[in-house]
Structures are given as structure tokens and as C-alpha cells.
N, C-alpha and C. Protein backbone atom coordinates (compact mmCIF):
# COMPACT_ATOMS: atom_id res chain seq x y z
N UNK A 1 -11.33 -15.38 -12.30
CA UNK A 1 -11.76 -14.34 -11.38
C UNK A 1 -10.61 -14.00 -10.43
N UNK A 2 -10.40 -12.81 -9.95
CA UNK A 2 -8.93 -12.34 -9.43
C UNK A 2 -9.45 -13.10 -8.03
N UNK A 3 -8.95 -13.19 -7.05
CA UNK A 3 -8.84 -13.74 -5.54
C UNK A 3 -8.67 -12.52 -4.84
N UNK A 4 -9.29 -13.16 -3.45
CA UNK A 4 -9.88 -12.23 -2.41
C UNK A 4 -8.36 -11.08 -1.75
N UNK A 5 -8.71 -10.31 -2.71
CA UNK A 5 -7.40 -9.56 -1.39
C UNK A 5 -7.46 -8.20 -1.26
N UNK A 6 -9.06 -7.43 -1.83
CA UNK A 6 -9.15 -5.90 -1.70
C UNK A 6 -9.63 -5.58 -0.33
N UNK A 7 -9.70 -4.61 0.28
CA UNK A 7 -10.20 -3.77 1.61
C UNK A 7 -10.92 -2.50 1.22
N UNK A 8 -11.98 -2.81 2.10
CA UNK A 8 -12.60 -1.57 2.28
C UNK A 8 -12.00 -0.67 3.49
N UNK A 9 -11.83 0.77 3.68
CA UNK A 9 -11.61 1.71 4.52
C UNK A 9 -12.16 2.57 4.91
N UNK A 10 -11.85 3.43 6.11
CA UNK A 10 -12.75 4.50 6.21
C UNK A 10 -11.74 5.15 6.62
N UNK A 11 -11.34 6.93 6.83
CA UNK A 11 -10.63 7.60 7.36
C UNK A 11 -11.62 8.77 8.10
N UNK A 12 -10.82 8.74 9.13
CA UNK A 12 -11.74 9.40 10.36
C UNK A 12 -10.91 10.34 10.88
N UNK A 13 -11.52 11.94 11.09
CA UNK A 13 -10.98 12.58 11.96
C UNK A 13 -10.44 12.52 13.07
N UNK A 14 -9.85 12.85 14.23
CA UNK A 14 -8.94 12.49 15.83
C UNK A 14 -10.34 13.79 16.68
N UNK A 15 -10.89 13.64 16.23
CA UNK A 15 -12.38 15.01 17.11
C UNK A 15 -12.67 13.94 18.28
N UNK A 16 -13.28 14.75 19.48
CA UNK A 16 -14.27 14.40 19.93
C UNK A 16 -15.23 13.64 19.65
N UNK A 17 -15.76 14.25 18.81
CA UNK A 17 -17.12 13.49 17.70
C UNK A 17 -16.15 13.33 16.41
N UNK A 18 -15.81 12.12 16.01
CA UNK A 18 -15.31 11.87 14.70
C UNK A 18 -15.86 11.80 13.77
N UNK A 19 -15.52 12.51 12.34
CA UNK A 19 -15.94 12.35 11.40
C UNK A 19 -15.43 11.82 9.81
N UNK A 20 -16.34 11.17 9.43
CA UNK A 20 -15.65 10.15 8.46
C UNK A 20 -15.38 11.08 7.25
N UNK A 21 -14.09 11.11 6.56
CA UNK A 21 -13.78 11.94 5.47
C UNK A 21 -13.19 11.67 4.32
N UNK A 22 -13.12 10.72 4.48
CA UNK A 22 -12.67 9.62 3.39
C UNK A 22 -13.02 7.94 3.46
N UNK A 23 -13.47 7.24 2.33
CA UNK A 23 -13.89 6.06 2.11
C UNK A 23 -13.06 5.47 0.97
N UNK A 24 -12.38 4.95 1.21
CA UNK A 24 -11.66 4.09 -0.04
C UNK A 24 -11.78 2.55 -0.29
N UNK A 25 -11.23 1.90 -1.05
CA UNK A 25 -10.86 0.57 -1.26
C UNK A 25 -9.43 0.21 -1.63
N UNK A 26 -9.03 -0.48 -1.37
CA UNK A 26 -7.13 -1.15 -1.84
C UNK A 26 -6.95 -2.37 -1.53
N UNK A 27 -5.72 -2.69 -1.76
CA UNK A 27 -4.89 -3.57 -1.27
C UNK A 27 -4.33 -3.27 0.04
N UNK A 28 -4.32 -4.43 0.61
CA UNK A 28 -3.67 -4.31 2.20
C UNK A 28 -3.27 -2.66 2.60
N UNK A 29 -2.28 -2.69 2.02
CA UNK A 29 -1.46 -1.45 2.61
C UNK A 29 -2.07 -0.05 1.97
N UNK A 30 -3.49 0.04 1.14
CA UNK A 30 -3.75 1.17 0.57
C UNK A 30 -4.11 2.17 2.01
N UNK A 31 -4.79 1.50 3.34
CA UNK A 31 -5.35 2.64 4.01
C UNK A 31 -4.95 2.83 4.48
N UNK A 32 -3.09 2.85 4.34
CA UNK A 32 -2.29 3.53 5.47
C UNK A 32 -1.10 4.36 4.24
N UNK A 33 -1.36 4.43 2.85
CA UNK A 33 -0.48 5.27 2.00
C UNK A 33 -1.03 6.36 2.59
N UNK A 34 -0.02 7.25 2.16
CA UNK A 34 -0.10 8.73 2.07
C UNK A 34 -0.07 9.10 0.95
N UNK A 35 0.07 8.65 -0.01
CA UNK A 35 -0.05 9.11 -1.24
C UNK A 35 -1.64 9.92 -2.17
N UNK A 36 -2.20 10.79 -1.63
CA UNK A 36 -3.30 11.16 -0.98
C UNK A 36 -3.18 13.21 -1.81
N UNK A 37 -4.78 13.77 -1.83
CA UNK A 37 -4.76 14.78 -2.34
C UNK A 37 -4.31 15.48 -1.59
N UNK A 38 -4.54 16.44 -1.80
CA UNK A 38 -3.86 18.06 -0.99
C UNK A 38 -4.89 18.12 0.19
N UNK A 39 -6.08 18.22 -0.47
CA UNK A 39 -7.49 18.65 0.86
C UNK A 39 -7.17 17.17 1.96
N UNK A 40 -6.65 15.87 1.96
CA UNK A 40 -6.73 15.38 2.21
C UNK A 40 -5.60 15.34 3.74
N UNK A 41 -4.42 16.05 2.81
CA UNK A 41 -3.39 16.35 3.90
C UNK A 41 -3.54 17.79 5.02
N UNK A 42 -4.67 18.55 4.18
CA UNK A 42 -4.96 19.38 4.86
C UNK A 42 -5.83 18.96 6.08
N UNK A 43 -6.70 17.61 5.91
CA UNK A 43 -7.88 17.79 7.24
C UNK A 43 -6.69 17.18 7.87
N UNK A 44 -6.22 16.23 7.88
CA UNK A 44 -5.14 15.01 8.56
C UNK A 44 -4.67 16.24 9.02
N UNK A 45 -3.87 17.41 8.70
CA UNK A 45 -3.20 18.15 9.51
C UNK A 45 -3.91 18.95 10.63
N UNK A 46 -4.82 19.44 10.50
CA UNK A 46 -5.84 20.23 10.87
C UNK A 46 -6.62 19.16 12.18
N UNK A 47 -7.11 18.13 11.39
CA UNK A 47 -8.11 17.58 12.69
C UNK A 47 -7.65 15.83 12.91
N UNK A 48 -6.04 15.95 12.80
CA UNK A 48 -5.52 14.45 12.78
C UNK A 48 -6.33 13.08 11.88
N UNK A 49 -5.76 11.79 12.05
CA UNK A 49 -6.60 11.06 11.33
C UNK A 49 -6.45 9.33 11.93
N UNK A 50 -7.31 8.87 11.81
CA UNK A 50 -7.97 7.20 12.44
C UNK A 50 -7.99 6.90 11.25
N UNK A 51 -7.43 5.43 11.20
CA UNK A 51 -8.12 4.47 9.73
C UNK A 51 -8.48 3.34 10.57
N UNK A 52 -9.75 2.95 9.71
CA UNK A 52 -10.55 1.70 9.99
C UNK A 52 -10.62 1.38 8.80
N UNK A 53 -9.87 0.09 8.77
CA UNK A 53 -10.05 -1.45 8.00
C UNK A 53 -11.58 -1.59 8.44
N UNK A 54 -12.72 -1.95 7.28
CA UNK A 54 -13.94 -2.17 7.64
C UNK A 54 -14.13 -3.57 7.11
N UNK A 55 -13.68 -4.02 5.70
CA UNK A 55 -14.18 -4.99 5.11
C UNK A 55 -13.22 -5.57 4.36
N UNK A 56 -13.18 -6.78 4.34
CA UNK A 56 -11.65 -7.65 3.28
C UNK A 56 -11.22 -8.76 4.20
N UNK A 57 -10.07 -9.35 3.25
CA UNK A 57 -10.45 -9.49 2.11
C UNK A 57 -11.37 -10.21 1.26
N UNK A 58 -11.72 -9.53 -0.01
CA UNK A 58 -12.58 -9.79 -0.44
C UNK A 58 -12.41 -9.50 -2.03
N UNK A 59 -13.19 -9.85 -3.15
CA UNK A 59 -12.98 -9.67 -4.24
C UNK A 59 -13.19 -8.16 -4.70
N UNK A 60 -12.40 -8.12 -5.86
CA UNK A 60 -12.49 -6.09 -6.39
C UNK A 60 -14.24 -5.75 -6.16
N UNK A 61 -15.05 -6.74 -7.26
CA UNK A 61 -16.19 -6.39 -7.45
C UNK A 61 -16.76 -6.38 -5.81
N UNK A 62 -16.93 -6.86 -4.63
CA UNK A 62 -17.17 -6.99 -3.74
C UNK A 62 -17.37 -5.69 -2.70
N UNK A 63 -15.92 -4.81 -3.11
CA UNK A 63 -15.41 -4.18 -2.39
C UNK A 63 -15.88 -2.82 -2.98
N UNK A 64 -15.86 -2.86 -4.63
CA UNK A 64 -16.49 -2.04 -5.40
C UNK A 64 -17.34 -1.09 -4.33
N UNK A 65 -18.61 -2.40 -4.59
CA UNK A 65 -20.05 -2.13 -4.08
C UNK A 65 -19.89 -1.03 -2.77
N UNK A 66 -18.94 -1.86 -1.64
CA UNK A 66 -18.76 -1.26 -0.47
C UNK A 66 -18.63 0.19 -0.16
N UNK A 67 -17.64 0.52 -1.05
CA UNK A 67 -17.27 1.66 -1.23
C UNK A 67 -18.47 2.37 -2.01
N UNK A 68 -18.90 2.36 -3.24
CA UNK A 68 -19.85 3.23 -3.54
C UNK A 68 -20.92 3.21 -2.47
N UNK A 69 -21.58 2.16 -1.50
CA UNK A 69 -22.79 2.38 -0.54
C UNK A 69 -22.43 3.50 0.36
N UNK A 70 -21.60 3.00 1.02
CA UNK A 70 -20.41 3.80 1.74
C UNK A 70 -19.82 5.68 1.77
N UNK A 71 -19.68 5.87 0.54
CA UNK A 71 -19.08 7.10 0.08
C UNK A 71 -20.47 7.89 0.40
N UNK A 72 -21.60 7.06 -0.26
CA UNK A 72 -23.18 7.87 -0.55
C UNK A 72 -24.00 7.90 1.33
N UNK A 73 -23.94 6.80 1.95
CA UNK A 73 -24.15 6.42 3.51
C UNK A 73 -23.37 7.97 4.20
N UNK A 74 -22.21 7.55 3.84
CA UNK A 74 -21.05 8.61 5.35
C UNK A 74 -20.92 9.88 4.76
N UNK A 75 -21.69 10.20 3.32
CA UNK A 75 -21.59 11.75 2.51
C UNK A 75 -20.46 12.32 2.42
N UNK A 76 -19.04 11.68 1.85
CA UNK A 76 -18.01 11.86 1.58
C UNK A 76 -17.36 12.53 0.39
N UNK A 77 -18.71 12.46 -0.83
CA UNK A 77 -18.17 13.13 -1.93
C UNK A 77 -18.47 14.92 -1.73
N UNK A 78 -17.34 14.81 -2.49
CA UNK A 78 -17.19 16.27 -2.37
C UNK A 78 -16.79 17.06 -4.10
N UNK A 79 -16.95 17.95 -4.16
CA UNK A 79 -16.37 18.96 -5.72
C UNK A 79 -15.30 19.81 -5.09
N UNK A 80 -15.22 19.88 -3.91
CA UNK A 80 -13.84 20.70 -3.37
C UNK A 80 -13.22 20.53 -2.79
N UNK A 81 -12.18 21.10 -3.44
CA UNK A 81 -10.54 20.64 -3.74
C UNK A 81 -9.84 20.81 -2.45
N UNK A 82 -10.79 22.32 -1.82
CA UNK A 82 -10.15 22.89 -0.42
C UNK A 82 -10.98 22.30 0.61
N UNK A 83 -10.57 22.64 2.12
CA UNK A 83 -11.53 22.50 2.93
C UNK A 83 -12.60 23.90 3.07
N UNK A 84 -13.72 24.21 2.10
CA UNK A 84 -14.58 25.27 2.14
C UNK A 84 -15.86 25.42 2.89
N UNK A 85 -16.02 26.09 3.78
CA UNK A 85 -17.11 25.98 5.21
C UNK A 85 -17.34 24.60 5.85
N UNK A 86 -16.19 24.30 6.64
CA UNK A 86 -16.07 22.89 7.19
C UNK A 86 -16.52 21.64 6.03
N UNK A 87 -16.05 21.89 5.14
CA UNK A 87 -16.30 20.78 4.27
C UNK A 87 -14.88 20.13 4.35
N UNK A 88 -14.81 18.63 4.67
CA UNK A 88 -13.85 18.01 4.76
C UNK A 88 -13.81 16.83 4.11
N UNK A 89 -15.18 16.37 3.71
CA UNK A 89 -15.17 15.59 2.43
C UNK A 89 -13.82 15.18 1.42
N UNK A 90 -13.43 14.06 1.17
CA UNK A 90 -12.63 13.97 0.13
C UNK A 90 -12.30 13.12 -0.80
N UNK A 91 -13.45 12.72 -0.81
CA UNK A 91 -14.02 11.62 -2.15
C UNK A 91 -14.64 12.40 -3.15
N UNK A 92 -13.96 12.39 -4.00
CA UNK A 92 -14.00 13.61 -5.45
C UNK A 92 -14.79 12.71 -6.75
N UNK A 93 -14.82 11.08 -6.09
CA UNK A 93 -15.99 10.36 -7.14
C UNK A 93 -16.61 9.64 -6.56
N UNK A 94 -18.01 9.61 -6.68
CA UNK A 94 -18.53 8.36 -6.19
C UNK A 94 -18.60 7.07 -6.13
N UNK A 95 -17.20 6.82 -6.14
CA UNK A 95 -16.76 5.43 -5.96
C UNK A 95 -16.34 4.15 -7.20
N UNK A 96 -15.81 3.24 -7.02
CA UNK A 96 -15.81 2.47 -7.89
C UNK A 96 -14.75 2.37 -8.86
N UNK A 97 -13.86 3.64 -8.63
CA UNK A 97 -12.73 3.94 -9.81
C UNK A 97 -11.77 3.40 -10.07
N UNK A 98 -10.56 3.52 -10.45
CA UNK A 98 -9.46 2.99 -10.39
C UNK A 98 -8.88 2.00 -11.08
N UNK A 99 -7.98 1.35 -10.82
CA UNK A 99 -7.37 0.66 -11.83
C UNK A 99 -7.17 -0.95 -10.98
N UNK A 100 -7.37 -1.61 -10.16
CA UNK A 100 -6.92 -2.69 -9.15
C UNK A 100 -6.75 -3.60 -9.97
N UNK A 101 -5.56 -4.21 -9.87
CA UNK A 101 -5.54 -5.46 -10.53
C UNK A 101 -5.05 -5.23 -11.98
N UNK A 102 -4.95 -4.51 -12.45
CA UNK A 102 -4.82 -4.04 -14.07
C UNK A 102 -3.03 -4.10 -13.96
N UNK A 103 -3.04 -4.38 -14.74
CA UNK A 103 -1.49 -4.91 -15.50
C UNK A 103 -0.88 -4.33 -16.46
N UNK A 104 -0.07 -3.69 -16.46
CA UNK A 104 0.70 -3.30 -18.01
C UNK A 104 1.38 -3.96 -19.03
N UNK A 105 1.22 -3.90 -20.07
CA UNK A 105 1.92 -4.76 -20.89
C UNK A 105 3.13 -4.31 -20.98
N UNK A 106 4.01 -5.35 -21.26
CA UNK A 106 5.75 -5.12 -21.10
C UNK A 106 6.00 -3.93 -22.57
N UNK A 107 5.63 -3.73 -23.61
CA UNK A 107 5.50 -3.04 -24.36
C UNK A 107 5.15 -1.39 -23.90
N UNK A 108 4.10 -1.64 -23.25
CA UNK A 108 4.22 -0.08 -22.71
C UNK A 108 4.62 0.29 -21.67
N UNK A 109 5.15 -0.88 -20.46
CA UNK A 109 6.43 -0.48 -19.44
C UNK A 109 7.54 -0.20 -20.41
N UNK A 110 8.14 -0.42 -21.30
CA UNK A 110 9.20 -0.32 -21.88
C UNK A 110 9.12 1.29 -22.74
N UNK A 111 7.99 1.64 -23.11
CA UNK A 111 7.51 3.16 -23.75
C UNK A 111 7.88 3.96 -22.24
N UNK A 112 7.04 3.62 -21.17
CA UNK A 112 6.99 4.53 -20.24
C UNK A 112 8.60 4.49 -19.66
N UNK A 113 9.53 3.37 -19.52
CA UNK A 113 11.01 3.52 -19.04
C UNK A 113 11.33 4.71 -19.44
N UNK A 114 11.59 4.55 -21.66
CA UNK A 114 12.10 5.34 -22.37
C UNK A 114 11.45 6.77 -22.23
N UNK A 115 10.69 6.72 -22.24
CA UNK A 115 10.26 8.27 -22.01
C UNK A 115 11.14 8.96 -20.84
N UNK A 116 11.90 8.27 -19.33
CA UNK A 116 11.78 8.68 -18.43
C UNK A 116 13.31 8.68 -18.63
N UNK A 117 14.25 7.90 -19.56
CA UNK A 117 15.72 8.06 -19.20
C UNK A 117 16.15 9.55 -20.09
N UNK A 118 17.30 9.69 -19.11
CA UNK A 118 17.85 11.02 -19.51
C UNK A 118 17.29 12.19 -19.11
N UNK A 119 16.10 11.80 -18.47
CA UNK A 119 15.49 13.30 -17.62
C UNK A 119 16.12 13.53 -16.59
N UNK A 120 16.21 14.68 -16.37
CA UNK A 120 16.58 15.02 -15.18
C UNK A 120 15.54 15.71 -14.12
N UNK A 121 15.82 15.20 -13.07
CA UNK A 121 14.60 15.71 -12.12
C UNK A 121 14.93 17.26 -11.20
N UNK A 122 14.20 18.20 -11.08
CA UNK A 122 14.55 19.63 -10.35
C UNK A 122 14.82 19.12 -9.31
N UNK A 123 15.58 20.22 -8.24
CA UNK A 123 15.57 19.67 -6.67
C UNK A 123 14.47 19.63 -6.01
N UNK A 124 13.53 20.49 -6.49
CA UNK A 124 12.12 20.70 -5.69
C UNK A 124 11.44 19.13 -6.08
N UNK A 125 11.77 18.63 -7.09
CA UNK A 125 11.01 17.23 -7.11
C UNK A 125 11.72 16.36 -6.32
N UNK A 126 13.33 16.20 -6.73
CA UNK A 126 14.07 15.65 -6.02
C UNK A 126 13.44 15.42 -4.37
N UNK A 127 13.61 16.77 -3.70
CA UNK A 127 12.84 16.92 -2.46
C UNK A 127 11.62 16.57 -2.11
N UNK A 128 11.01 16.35 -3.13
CA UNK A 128 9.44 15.85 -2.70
C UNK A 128 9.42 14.12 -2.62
N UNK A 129 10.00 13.51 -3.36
CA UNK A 129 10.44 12.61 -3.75
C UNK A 129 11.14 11.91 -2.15
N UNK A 130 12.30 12.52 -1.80
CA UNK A 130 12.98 12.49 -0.51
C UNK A 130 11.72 12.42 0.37
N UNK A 131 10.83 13.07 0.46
CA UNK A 131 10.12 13.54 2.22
C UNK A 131 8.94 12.20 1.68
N UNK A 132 8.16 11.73 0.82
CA UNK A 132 7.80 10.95 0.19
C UNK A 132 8.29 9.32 1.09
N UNK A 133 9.56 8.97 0.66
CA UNK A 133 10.15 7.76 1.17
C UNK A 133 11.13 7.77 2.21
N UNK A 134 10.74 9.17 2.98
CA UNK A 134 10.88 9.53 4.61
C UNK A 134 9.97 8.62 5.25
N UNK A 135 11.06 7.46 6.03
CA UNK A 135 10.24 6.41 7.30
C UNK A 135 9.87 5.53 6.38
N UNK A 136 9.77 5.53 5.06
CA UNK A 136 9.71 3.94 4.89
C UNK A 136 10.54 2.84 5.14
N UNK A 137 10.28 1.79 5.07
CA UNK A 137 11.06 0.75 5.67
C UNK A 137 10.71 -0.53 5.08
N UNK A 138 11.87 -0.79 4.63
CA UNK A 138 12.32 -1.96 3.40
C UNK A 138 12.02 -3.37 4.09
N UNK A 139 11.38 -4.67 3.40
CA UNK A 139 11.62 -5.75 3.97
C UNK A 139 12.84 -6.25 4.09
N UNK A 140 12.74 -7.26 4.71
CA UNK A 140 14.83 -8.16 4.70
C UNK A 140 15.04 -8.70 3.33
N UNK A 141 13.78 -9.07 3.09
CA UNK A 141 13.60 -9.89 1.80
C UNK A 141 14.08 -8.89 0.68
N UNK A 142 13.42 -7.78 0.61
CA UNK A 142 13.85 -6.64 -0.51
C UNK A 142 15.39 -6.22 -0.25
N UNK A 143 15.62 -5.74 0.62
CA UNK A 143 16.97 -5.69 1.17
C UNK A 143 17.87 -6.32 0.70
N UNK A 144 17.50 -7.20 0.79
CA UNK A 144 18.77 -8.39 -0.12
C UNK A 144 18.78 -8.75 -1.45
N UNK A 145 17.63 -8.64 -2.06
CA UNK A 145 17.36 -8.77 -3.39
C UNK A 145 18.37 -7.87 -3.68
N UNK A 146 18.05 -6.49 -2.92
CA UNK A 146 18.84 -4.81 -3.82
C UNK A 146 20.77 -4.99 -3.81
N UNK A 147 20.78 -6.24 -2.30
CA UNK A 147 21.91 -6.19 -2.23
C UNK A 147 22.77 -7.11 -3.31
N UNK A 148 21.98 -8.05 -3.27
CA UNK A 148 22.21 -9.28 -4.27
C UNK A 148 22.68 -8.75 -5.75
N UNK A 149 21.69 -7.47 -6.24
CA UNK A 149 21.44 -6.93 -7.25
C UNK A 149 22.70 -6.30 -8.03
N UNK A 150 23.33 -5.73 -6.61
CA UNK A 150 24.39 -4.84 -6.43
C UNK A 150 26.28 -5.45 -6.73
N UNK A 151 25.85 -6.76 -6.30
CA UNK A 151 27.26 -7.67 -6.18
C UNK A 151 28.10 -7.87 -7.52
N UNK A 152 29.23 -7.97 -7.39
CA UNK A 152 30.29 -7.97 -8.25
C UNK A 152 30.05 -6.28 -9.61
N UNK A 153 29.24 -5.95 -9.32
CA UNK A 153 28.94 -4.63 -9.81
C UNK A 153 30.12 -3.19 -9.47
N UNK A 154 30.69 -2.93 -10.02
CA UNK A 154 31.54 -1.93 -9.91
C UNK A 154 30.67 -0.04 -10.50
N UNK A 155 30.97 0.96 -9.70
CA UNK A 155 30.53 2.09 -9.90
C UNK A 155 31.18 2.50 -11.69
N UNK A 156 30.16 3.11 -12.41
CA UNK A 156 30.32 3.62 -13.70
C UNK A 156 31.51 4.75 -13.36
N UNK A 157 32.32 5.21 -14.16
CA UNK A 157 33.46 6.27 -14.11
C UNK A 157 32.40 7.76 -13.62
N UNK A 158 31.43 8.11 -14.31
CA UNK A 158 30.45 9.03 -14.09
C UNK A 158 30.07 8.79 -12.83
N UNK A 159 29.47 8.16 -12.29
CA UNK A 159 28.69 7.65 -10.31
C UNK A 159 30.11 7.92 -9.71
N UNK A 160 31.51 7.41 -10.01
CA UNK A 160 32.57 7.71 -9.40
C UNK A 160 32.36 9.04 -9.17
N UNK A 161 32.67 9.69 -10.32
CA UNK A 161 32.68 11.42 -10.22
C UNK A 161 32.09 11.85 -9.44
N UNK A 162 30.55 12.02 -9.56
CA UNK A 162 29.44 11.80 -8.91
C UNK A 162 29.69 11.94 -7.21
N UNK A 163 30.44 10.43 -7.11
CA UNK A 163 30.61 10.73 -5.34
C UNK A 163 31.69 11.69 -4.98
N UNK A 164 32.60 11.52 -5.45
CA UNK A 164 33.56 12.63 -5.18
C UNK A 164 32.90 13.86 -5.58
N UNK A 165 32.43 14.77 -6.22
CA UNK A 165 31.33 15.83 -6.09
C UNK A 165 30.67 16.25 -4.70
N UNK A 166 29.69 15.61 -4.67
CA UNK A 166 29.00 15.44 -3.18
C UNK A 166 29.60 15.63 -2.06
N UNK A 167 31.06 14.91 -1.92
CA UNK A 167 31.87 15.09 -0.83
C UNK A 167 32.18 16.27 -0.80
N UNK A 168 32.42 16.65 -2.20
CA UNK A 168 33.12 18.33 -1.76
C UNK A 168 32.23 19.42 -1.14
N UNK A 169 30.92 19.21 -1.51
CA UNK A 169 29.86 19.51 -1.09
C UNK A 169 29.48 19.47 0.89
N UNK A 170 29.71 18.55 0.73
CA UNK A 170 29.30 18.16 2.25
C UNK A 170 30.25 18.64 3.40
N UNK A 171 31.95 18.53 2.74
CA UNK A 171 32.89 19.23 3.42
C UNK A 171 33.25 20.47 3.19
N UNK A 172 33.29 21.72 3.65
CA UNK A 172 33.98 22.96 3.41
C UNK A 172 35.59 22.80 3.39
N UNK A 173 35.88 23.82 2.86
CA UNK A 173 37.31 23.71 2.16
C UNK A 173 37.94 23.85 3.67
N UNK A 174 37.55 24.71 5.19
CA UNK A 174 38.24 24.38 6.00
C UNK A 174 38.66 23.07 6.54
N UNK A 175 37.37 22.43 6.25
CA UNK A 175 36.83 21.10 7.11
C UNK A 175 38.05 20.30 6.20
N UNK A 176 38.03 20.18 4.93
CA UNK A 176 38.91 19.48 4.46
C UNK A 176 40.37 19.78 4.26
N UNK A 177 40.99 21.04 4.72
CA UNK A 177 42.08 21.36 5.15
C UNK A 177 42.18 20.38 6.55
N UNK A 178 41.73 20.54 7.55
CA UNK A 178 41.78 20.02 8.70
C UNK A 178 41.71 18.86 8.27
N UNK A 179 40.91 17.69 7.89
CA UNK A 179 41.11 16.57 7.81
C UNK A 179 42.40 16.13 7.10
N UNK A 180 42.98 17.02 6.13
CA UNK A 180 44.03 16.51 5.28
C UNK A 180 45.30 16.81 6.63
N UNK A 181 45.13 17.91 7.24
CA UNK A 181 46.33 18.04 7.89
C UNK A 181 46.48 16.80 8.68
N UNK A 182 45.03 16.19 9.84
CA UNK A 182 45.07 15.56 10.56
C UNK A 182 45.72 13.91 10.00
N UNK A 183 45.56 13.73 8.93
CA UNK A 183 45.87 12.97 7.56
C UNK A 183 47.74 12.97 7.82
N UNK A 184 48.07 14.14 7.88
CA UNK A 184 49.45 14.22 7.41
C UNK A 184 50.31 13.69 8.78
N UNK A 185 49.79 14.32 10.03
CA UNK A 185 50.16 14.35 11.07
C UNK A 185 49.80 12.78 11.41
N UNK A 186 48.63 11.84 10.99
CA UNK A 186 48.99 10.06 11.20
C UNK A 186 49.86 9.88 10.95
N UNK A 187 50.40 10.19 9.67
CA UNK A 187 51.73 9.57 8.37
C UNK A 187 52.62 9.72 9.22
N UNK A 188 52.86 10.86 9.55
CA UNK A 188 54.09 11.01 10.61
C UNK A 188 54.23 10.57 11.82
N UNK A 189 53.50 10.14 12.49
CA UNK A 189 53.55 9.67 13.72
C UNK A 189 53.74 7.72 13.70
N UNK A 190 53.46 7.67 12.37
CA UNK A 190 53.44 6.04 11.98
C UNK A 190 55.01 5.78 11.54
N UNK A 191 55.70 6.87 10.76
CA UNK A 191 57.02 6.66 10.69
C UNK A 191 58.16 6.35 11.66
């Protein structure tokens, strides 16, 4: 049997009179992702948002329950996508869904890698991607793993290129006139 570590949530409007508009379940850190629908970013923008940790931890099946009483109790499900005549609802199932705890087999992590090398991503994803892992913040522990990861590792001839690209990018051809002159004028003053 998996061990106690799901949460129940609630997400609440910033009103006067608050109202509950979402009911979920996760792991620790699910009721503070943003990783979240469209209608969802729309009330949060519109009428701000409160999370309440209600219940955990506790087992999946446990938490299950919570959430389906919950969703049906605080009348959270909704069929729309938008916010349509103050409908702010944004529980699109009645509960219970998802995948927690489910595991992939190394066989089809290895299908899903290959599928993904050699793509290239648009800037508009690129950018979404960017504003996405805007303000996150790495443990020390991860931090060092990545750094660890990194050691005695030298840049591919291509990532070389790569950075030199970017630079040219970032500097205008004046900007890098000026720096080269300012460049020339050390040399000489060191002689």
C-alpha cells in the first residue's frame, strides 16, 4: 500500500465573501503549482487567490474520497472552460482522477526521450516555457547535483558556436566596436 503523503486542497477567491473554486488533491507542493487551466488563471487574475491545505497527509485512496465529497459539498464542477455568468467553478471532473503515484516504465521513458530529441522548440514555446520557471528556486541539494553533473565536462564544438552567436546578439555592432577599442587602448597602456 503506497504511504501517507497526498493533500487535500481548496482554492479560494481574495473577495470579501470568499469563494471556493477549486478542490484538488496532490503531493505536498500540488496546491501551490501553477500549472493550472486557462479559466483557472483567469479567476486568480480577476478575483486573486487563497490556498488551504485541508487534509494530509494521508493515503491516495483517502484523499480520493475527500476530494470527490468536497468538489460535490463546495459545487466546484463546472463544463466551462470560461468564466460564463460568474461561473468560476474549475473542477471540470468530479473528482478522483489522475495519475498519483503511477510510474513509468524505463521502456516507455526511453520511447517518450526519443520522440523528443532533435525537435526543435518555436520561440513562443520557448517563451512559455521561460515565464513557466520564472521564480522558481532550486534546492542546494539539486544545485549541486547539476553542478556535480557538469564537472570535468567540456562544451560540444556546436554549444561553443552556440555561445558565441548569442553574444553577437546581445551586443550591437557599436557596442562591440567600443568594447574592442576600449580592449585596444588596455593593451596599450600595459605596454
Amino acid at each position: 500500500m503506497m504511504n501517507c503523503r497526498f493533500y487535500g486542497y481548496k482554492h479560494w477567491t481574495c473577495e470579501n465573501v470568499p469563494r471556493c473554486f477549486y478542490v484538488g488533491k496532490g503531493l505536498k507542493t500540488r496546491p501551490y503549482s501553477k500549472c493550472r487551466s486557462k479559466k483557472w488563471y483567469d479567476v486568480v487574475e480577476r478575483y486573486g487567490l487563497f490556498i488551504e491545505v485541508c487534509v494530509g497527509p494521508l493515503h491516495d485512496h483517502s484523499v480520493i474520497q475527500w476530494e470527490k465529497q468536497n468538489i460535490a459539498m463546495m459545487k466546484t464542477y463546472s463544463t466551462n472552460y470560461h468564466i460564463i455568468n460568474d461561473d468560476i467553478c474549475c473542477n471540470f471532473t468530479f473528482g478522483g482522477d489522475g495519475v498519483a503515484g503511477k510510474r513509468v516504465s524505463r521502456s516507455t521513458r526511453q520511447k517518450i526521450s526519443n520522440s523528443h530529441k532533435g525537435k526543435i522548440l518555436s520561440d513562443e514555446t520557448r517563451k512559455k516555457i521561460r515565464n513557466q520557471l520564472k521564480g522558481r528556486k532550486l534546492s542546494d541539494e539539486t544545485r549541486k547535483k547539476m553542478s556535480n553533473s557538469r564537472k570535468g565536462k567540456s562544451l560540444s564544438t556546436q554549444n561553443k558556436q552556440n555561445l558565441w552567436k548569442n553574444r553577437s546578439r546581445i551586443f550591437s555592432d557599436e557596442h562591440r566596436n567600443n568594447l574592442s577599442i576600449a580592449a585596444k587602448n588596455r593593451r596599450r597602456k600595459a605596454k
